[in-house]
PDB file of N, CA and C in Angstrom:
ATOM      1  N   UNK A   1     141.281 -10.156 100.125  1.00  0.00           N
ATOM      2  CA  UNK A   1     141.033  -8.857  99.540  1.00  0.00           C
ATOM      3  C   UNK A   1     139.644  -8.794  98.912  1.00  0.00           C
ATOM      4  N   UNK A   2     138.997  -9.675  98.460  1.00  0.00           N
ATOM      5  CA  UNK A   2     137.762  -9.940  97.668  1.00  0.00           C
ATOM      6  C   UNK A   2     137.231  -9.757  99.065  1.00  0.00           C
ATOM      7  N   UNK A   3     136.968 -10.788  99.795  1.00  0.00           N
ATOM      8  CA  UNK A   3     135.979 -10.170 100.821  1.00  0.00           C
ATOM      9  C   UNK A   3     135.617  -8.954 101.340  1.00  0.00           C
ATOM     10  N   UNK A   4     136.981  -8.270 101.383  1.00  0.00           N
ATOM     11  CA  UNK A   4     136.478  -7.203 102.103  1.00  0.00           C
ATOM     12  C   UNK A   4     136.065  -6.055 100.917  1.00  0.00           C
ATOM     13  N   UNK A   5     136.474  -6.245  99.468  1.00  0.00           N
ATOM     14  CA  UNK A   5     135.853  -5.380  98.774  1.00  0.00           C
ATOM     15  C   UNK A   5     134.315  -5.729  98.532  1.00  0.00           C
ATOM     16  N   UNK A   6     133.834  -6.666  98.817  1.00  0.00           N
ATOM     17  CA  UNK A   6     132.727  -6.963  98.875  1.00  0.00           C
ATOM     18  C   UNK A   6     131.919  -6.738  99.763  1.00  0.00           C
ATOM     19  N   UNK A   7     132.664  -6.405 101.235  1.00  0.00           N
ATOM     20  CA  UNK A   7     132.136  -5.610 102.387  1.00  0.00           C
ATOM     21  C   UNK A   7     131.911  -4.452 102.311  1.00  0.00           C
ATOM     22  N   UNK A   8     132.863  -4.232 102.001  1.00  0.00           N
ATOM     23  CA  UNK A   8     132.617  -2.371 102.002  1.00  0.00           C
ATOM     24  C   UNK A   8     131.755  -2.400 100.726  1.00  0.00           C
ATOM     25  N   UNK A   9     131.613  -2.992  99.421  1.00  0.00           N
ATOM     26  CA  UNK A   9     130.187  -2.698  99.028  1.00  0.00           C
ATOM     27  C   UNK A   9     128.821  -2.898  99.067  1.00  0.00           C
ATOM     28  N   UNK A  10     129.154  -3.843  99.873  1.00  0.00           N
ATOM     29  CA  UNK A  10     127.668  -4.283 100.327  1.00  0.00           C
ATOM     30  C   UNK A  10     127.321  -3.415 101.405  1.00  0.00           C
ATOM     31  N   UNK A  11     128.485  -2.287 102.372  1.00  0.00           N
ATOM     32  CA  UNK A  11     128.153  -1.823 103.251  1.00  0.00           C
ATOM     33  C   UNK A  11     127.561  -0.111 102.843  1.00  0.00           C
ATOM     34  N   UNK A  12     128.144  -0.231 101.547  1.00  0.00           N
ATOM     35  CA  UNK A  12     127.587   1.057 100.432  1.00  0.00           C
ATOM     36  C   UNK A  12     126.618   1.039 100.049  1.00  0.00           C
ATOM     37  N   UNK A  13     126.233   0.231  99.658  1.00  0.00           N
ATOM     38  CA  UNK A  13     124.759  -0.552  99.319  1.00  0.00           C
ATOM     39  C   UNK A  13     123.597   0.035 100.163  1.00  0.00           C
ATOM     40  N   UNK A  14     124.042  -0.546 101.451  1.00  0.00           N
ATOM     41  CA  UNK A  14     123.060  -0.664 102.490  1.00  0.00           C
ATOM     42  C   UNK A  14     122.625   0.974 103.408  1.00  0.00           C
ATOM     43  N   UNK A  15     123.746   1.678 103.141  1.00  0.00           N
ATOM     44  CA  UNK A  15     123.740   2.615 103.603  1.00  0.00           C
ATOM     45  C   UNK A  15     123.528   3.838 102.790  1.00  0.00           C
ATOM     46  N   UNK A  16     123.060   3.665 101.485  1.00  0.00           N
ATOM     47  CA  UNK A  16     122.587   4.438 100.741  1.00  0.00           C
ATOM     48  C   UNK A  16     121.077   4.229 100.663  1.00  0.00           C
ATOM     49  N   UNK A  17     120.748   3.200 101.075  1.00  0.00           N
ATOM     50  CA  UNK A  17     119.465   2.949 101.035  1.00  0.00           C
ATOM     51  C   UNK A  17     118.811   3.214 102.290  1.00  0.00           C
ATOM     52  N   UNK A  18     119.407   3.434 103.151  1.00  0.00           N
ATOM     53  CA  UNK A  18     118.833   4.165 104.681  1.00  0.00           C
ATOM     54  C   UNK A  18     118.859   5.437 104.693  1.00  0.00           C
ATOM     55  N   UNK A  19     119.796   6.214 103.632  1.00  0.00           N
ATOM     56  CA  UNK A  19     119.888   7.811 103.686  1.00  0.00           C
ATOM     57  C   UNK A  19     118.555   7.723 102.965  1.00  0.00           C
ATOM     58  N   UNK A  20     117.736   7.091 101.910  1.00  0.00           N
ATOM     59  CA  UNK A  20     116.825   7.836 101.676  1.00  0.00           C
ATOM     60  C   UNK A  20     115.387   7.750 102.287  1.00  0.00           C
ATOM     61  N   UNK A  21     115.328   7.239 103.584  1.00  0.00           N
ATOM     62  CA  UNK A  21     114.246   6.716 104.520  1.00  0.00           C
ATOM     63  C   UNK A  21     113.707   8.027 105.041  1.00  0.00           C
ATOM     64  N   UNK A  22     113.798   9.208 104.269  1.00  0.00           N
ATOM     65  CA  UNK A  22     113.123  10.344 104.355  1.00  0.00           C
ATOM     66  C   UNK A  22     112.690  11.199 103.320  1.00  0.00           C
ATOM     67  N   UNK A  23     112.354  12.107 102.907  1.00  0.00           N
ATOM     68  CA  UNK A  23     111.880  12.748 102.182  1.00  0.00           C
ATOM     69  C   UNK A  23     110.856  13.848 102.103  1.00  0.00           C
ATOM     70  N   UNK A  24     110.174  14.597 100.622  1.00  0.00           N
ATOM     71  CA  UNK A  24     109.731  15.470 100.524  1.00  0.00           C
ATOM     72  C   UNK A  24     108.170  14.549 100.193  1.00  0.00           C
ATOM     73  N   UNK A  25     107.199  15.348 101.197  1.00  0.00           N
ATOM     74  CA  UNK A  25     106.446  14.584 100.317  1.00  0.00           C
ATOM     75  C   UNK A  25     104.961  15.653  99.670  1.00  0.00           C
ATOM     76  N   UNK A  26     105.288  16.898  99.777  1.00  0.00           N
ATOM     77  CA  UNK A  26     105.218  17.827  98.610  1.00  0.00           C
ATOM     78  C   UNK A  26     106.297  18.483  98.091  1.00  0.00           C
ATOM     79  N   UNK A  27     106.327  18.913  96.966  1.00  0.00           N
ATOM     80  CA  UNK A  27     107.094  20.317  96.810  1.00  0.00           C
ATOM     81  C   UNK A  27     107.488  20.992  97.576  1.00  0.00           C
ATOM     82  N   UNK A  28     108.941  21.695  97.706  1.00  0.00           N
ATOM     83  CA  UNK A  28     109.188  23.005  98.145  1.00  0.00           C
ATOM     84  C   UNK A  28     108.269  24.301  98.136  1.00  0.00           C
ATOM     85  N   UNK A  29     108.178  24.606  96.401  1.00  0.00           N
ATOM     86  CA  UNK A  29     106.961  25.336  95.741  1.00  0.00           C
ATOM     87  C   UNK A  29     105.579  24.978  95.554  1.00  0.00           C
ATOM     88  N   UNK A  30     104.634  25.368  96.085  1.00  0.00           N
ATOM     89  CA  UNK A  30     103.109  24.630  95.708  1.00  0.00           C
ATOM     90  C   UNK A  30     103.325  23.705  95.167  1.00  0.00           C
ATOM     91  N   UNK A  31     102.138  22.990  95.262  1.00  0.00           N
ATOM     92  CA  UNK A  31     101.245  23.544  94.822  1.00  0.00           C
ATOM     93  C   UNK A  31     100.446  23.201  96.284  1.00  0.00           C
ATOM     94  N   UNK A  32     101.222  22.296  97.635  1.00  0.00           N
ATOM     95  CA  UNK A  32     100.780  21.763  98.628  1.00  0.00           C
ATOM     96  C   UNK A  32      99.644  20.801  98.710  1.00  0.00           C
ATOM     97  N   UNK A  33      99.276  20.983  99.945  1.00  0.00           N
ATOM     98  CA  UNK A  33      97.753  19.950 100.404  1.00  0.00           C
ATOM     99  C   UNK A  33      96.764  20.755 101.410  1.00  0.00           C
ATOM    100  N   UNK A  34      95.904  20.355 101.010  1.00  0.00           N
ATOM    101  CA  UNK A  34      95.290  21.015 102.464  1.00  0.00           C
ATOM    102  C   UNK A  34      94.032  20.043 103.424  1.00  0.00           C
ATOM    103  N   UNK A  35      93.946  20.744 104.528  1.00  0.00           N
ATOM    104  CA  UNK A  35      93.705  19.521 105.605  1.00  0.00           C
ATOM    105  C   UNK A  35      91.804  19.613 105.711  1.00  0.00           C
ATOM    106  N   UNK A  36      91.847  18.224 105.793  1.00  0.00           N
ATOM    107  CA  UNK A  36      90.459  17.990 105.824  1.00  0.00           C
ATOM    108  C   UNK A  36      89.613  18.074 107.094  1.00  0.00           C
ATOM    109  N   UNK A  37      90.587  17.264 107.817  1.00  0.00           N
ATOM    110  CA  UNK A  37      90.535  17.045 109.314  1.00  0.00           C
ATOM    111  C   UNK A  37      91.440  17.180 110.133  1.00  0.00           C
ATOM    112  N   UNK A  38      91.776  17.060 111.812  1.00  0.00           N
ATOM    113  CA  UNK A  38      92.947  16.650 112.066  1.00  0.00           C
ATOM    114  C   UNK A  38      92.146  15.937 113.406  1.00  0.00           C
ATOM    115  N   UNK A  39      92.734  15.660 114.095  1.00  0.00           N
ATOM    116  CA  UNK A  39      92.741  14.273 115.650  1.00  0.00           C
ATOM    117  C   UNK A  39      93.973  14.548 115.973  1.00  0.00           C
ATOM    118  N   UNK A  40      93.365  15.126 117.611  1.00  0.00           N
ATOM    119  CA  UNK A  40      94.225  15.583 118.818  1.00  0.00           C
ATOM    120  C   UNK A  40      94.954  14.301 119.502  1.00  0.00           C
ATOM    121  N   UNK A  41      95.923  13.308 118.897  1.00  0.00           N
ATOM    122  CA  UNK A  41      96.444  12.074 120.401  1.00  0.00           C
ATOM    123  C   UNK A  41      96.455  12.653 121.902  1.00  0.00           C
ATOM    124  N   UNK A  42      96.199  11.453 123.086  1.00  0.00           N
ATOM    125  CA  UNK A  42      96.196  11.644 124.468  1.00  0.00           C
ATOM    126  C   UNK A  42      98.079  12.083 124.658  1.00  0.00           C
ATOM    127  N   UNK A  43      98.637  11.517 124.074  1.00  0.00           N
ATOM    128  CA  UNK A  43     100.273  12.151 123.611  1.00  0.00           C
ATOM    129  C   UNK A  43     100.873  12.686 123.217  1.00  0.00           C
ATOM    130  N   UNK A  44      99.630  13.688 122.634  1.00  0.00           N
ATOM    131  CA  UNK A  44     100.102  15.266 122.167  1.00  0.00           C
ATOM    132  C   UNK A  44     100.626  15.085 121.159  1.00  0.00           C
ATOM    133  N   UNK A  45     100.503  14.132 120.117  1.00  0.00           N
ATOM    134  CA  UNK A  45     100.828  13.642 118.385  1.00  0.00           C
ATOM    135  C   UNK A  45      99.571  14.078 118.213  1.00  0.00           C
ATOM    136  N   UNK A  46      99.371  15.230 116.890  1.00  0.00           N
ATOM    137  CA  UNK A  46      98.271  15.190 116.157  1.00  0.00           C
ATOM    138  C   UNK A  46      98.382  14.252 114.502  1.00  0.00           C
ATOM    139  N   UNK A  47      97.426  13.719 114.508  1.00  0.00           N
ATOM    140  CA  UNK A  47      97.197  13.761 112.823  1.00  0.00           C
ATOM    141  C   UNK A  47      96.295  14.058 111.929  1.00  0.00           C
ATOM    142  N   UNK A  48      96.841  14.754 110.577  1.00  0.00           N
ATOM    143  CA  UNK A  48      95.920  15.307 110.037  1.00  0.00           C
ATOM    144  C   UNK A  48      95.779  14.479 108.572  1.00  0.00           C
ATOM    145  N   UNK A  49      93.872  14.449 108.614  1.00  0.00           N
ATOM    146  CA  UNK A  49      93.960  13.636 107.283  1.00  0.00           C
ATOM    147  C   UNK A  49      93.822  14.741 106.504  1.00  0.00           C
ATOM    148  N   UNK A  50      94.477  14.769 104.761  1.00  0.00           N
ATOM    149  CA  UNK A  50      94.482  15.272 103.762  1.00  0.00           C
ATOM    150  C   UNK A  50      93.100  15.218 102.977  1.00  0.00           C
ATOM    151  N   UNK A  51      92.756  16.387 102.166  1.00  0.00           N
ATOM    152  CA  UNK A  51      91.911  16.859 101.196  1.00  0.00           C
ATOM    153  C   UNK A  51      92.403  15.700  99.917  1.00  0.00           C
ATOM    154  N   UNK A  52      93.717  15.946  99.915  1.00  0.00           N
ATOM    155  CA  UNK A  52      93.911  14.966  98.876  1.00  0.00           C
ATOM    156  C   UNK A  52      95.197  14.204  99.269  1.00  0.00           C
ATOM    157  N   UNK A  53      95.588  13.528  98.110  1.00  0.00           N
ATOM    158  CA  UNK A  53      97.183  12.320  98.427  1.00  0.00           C
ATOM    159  C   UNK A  53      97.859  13.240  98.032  1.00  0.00           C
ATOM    160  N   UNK A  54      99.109  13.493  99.169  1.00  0.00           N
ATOM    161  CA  UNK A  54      99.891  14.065  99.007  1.00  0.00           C
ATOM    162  C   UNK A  54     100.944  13.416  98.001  1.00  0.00           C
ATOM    163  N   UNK A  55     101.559  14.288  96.604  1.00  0.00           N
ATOM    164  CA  UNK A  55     102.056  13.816  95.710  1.00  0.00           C
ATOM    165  C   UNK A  55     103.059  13.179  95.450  1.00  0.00           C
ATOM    166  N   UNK A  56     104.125  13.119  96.799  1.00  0.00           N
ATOM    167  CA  UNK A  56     105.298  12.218  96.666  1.00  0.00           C
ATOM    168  C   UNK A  56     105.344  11.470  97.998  1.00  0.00           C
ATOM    169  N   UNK A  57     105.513   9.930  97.943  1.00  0.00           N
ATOM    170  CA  UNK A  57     105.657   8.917  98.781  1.00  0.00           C
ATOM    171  C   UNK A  57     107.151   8.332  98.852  1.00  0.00           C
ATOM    172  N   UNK A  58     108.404   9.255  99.360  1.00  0.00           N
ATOM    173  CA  UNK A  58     109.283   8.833  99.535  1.00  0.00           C
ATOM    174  C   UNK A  58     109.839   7.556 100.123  1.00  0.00           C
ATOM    175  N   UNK A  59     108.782   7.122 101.294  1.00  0.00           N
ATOM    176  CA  UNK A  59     108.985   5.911 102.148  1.00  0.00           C
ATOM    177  C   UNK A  59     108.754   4.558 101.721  1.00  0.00           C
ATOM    178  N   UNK A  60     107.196   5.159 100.503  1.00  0.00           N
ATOM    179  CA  UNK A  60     106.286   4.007  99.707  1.00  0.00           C
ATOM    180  C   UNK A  60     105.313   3.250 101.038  1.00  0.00           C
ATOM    181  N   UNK A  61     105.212   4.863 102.313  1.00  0.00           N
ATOM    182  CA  UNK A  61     104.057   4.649 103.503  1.00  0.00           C
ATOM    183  C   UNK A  61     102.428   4.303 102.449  1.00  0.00           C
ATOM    184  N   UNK A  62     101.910   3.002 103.361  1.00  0.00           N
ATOM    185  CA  UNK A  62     100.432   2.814 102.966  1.00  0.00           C
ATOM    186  C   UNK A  62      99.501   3.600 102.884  1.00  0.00           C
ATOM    187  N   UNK A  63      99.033   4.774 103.599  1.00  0.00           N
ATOM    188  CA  UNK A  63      98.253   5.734 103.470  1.00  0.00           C
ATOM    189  C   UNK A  63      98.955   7.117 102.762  1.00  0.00           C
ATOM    190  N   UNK A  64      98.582   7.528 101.390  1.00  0.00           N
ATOM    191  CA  UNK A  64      98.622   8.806 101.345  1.00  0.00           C
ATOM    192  C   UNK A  64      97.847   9.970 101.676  1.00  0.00           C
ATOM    193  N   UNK A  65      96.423  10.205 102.455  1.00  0.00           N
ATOM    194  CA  UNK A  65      95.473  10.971 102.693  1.00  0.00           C
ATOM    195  C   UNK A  65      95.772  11.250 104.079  1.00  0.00           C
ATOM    196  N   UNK A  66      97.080  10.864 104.771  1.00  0.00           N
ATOM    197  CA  UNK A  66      97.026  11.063 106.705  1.00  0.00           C
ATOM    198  C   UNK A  66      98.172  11.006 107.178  1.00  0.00           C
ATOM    199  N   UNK A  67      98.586  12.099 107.566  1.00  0.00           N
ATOM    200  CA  UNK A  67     100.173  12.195 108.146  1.00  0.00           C
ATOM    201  C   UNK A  67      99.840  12.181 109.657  1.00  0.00           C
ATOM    202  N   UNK A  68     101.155  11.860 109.953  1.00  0.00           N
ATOM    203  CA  UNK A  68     101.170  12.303 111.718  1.00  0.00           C
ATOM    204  C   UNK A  68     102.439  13.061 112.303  1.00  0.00           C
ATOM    205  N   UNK A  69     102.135  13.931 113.290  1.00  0.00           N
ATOM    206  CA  UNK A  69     103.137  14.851 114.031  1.00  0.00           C
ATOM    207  C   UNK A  69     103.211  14.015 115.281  1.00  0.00           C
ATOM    208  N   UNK A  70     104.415  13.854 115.593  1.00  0.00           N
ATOM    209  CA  UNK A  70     104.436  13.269 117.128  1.00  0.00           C
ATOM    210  C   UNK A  70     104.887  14.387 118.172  1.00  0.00           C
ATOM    211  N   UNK A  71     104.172  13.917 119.391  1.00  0.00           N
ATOM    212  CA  UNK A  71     104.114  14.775 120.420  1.00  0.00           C
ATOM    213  C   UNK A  71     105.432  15.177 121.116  1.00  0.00           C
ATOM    214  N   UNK A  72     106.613  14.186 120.705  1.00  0.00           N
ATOM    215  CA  UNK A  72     107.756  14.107 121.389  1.00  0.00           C
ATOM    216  C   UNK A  72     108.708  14.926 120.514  1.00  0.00           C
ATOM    217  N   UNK A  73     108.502  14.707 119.218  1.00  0.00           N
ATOM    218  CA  UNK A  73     109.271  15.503 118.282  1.00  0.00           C
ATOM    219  C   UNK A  73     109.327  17.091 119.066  1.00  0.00           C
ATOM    220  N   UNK A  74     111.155  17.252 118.705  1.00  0.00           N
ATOM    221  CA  UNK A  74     111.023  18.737 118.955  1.00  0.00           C
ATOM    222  C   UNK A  74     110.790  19.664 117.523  1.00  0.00           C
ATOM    223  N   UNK A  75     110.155  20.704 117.863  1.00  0.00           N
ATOM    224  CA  UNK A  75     109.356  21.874 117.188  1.00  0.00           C
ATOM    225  C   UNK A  75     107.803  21.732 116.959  1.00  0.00           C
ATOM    226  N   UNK A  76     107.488  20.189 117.563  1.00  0.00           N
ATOM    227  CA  UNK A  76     105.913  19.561 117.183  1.00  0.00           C
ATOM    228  C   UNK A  76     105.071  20.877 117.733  1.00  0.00           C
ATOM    229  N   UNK A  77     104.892  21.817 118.640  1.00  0.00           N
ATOM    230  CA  UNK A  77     104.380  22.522 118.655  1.00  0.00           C
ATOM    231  C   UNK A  77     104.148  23.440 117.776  1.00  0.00           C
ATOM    232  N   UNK A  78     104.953  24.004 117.108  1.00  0.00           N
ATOM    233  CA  UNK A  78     105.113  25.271 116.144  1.00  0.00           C
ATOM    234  C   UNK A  78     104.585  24.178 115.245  1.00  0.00           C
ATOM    235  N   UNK A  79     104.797  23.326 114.597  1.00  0.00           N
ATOM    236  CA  UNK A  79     104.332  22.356 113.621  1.00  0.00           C
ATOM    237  C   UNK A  79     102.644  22.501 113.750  1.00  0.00           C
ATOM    238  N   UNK A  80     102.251  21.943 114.758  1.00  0.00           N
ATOM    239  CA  UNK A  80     100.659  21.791 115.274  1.00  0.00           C
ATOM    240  C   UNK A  80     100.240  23.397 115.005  1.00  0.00           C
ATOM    241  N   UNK A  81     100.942  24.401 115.353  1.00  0.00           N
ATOM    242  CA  UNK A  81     100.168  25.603 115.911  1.00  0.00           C
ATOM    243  C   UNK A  81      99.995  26.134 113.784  1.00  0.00           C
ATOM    244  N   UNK A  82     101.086  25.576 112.940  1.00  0.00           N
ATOM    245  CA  UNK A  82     100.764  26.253 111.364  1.00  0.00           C
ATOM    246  C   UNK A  82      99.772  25.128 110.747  1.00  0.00           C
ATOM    247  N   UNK A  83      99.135  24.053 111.169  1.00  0.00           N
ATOM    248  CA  UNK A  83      98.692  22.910 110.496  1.00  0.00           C
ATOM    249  C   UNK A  83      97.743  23.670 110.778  1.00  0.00           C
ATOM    250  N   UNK A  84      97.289  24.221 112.157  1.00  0.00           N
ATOM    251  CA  UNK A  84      95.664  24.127 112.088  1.00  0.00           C
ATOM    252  C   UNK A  84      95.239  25.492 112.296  1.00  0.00           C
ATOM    253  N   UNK A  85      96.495  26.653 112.022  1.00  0.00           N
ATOM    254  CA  UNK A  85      96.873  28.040 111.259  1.00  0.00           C
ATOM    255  C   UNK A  85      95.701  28.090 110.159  1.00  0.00           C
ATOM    256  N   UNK A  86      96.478  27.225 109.086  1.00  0.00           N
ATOM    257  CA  UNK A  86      96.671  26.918 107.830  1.00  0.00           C
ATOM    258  C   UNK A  86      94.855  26.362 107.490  1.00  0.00           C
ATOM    259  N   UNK A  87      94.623  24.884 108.242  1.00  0.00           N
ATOM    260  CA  UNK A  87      93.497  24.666 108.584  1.00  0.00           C
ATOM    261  C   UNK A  87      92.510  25.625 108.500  1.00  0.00           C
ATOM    262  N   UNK A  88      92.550  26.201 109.111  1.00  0.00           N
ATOM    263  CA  UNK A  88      91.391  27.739 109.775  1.00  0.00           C
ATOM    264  C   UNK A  88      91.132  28.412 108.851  1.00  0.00           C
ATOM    265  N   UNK A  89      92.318  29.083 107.893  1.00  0.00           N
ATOM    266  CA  UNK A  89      92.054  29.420 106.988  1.00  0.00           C
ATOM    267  C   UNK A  89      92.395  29.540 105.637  1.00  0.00           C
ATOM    268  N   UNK A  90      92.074  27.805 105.366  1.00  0.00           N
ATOM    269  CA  UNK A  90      91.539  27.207 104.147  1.00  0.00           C
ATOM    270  C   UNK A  90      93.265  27.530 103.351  1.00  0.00           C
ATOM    271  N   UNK A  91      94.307  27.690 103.954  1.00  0.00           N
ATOM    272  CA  UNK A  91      95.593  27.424 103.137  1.00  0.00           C
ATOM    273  C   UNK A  91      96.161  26.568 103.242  1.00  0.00           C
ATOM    274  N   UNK A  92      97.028  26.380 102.413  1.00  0.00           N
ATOM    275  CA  UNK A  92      97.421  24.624 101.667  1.00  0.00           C
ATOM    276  C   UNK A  92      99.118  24.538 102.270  1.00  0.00           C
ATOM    277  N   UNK A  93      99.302  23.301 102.630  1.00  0.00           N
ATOM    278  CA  UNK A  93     100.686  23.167 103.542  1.00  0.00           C
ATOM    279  C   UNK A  93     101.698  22.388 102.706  1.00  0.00           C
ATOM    280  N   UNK A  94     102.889  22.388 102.743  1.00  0.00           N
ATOM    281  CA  UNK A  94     103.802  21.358 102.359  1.00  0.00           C
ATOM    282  C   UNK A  94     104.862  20.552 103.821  1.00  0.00           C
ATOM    283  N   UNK A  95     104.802  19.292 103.139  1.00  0.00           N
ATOM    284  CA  UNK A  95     105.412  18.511 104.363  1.00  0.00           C
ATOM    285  C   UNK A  95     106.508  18.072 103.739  1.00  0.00           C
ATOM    286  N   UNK A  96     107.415  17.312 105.039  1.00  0.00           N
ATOM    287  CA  UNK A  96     108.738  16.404 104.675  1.00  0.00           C
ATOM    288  C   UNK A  96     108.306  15.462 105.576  1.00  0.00           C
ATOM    289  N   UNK A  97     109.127  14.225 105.213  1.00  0.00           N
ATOM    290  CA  UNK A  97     108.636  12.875 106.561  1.00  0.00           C
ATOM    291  C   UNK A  97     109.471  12.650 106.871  1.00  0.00           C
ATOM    292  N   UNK A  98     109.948  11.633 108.249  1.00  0.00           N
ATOM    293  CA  UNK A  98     111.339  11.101 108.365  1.00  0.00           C
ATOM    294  C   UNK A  98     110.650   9.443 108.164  1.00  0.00           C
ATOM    295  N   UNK A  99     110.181   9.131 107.536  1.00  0.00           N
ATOM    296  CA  UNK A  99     109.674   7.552 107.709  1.00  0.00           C
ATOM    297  C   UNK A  99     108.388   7.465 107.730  1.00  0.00           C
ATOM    298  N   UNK A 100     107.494   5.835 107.633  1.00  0.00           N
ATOM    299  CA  UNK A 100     106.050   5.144 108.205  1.00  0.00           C
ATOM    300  C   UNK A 100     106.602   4.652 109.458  1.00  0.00           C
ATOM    301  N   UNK A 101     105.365   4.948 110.112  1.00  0.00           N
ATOM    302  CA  UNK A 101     105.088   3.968 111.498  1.00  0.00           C
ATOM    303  C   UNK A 101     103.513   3.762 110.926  1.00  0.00           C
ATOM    304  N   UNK A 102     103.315   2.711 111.619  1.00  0.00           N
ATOM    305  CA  UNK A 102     101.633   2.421 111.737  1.00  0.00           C
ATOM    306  C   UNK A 102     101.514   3.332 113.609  1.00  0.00           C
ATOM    307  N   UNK A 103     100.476   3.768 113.178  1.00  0.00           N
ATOM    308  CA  UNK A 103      99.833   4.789 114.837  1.00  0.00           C
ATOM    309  C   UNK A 103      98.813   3.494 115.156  1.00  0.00           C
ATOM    310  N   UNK A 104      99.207   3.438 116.670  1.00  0.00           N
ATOM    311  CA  UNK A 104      98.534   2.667 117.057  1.00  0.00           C
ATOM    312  C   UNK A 104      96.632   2.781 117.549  1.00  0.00           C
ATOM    313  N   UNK A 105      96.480   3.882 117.438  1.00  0.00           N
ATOM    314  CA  UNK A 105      94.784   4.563 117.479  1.00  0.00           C
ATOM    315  C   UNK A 105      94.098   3.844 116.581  1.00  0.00           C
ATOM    316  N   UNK A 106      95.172   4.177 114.653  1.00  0.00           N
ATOM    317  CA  UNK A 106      94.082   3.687 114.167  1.00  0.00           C
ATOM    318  C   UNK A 106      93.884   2.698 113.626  1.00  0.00           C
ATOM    319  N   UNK A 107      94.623   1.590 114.500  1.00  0.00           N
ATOM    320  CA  UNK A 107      94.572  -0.124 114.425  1.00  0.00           C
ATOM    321  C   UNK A 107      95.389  -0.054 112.865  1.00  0.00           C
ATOM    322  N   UNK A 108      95.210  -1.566 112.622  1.00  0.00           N
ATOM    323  CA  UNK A 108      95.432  -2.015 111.336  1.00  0.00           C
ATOM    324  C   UNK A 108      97.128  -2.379 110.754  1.00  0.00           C
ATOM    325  N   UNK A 109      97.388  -2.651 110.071  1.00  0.00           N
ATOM    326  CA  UNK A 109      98.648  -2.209 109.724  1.00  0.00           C
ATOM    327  C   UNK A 109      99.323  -1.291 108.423  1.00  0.00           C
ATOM    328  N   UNK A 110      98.743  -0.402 108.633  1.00  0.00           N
ATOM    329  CA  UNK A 110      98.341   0.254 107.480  1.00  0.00           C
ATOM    330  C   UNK A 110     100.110   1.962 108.078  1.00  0.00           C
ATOM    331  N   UNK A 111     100.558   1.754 106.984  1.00  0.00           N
ATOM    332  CA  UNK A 111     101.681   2.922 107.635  1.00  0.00           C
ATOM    333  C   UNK A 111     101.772   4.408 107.231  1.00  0.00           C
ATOM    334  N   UNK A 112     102.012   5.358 108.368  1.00  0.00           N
ATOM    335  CA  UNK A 112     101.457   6.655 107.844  1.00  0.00           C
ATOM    336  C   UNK A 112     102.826   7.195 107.872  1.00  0.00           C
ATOM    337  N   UNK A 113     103.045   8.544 107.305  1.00  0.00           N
ATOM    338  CA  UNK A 113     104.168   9.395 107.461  1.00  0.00           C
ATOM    339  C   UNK A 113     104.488  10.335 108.458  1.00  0.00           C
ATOM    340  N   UNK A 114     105.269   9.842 109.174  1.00  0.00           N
ATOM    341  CA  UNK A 114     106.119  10.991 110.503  1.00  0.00           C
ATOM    342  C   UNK A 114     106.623  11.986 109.662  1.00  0.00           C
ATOM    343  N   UNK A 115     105.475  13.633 110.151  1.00  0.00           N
ATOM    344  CA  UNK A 115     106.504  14.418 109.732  1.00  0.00           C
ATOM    345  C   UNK A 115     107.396  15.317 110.350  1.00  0.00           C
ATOM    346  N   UNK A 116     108.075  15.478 109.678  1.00  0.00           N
ATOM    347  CA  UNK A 116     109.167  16.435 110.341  1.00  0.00           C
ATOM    348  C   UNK A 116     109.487  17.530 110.064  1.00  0.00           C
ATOM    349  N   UNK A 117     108.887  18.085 108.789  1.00  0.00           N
ATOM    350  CA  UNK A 117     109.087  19.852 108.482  1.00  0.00           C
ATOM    351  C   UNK A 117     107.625  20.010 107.875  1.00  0.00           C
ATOM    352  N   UNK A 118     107.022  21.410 108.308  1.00  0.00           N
ATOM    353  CA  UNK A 118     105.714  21.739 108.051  1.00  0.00           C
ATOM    354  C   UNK A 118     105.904  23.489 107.662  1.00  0.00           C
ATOM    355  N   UNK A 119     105.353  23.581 106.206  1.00  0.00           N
ATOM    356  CA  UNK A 119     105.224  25.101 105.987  1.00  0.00           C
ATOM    357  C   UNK A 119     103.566  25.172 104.925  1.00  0.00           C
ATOM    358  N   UNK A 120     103.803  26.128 105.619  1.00  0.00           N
ATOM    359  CA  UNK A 120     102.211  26.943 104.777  1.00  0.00           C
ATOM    360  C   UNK A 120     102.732  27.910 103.964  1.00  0.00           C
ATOM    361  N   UNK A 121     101.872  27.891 102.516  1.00  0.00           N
ATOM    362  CA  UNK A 121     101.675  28.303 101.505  1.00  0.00           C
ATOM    363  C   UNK A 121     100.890  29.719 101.564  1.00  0.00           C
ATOM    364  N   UNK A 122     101.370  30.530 101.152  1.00  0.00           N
ATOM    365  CA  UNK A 122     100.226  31.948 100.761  1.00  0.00           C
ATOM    366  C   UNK A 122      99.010  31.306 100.126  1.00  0.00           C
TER     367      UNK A 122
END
């Protein structure tokens, strides 16, 4: 009986700590970020580096100044088409991530944030 209550909490454990392998990493409400740059991938992933560090690091990813959209993700289009919306004219975005990957372009092992929800700010 000990073992297995010790399973199932260790299996509580473990699985609370994978639900939070995502996150906000601005606000809902402003105050956002806005984009400095962005880089087109041959795979149709853009990434855009930030004006500034975006204020919450849910993942505890190595770079805060550079997110990435992947090309495979579905809605990555509508995503790409408000980043560089937003870009154009000089309004500030809020993101969510699902995780770091390191992108392999820009060497190193340095890990950026996959995002997965993109809105622009008035």
């Amino acid at each position: 009986m000990k073992k297995i209550l010790t399973l199932i909490l260790l299996s509580m454990l473990f699985s609370s700590n994978y639900s939070y392998a995502y996150g906000y990493l601005t606000k809902l409400i402003g105050p956002g970020v806005s984009i400095n740059k962005y880089f087109v991938h041959n795979g149709g992933g853009v990434s855009l580096i930030l004006n500034e560090n975006f204020p919450l690091n849910p993942d505890d990813c190595g770079d805060t100044k550079h997110v990435f959209i992947k090309g495979d993700r579905a809605g990555h289009k509508a995503m790409i088409s408000a980043a560089l919306a937003a870009f154009a004219s000089g309004k500030k975005i809020g993101l969510h991530s699902y995780g770091c990957e390191i992108i392999p372009f820009w060497g190193g092992t340095v890990t950026r944030p996959i995002v997965s929800e993109l809105w622009v700010f008035e």
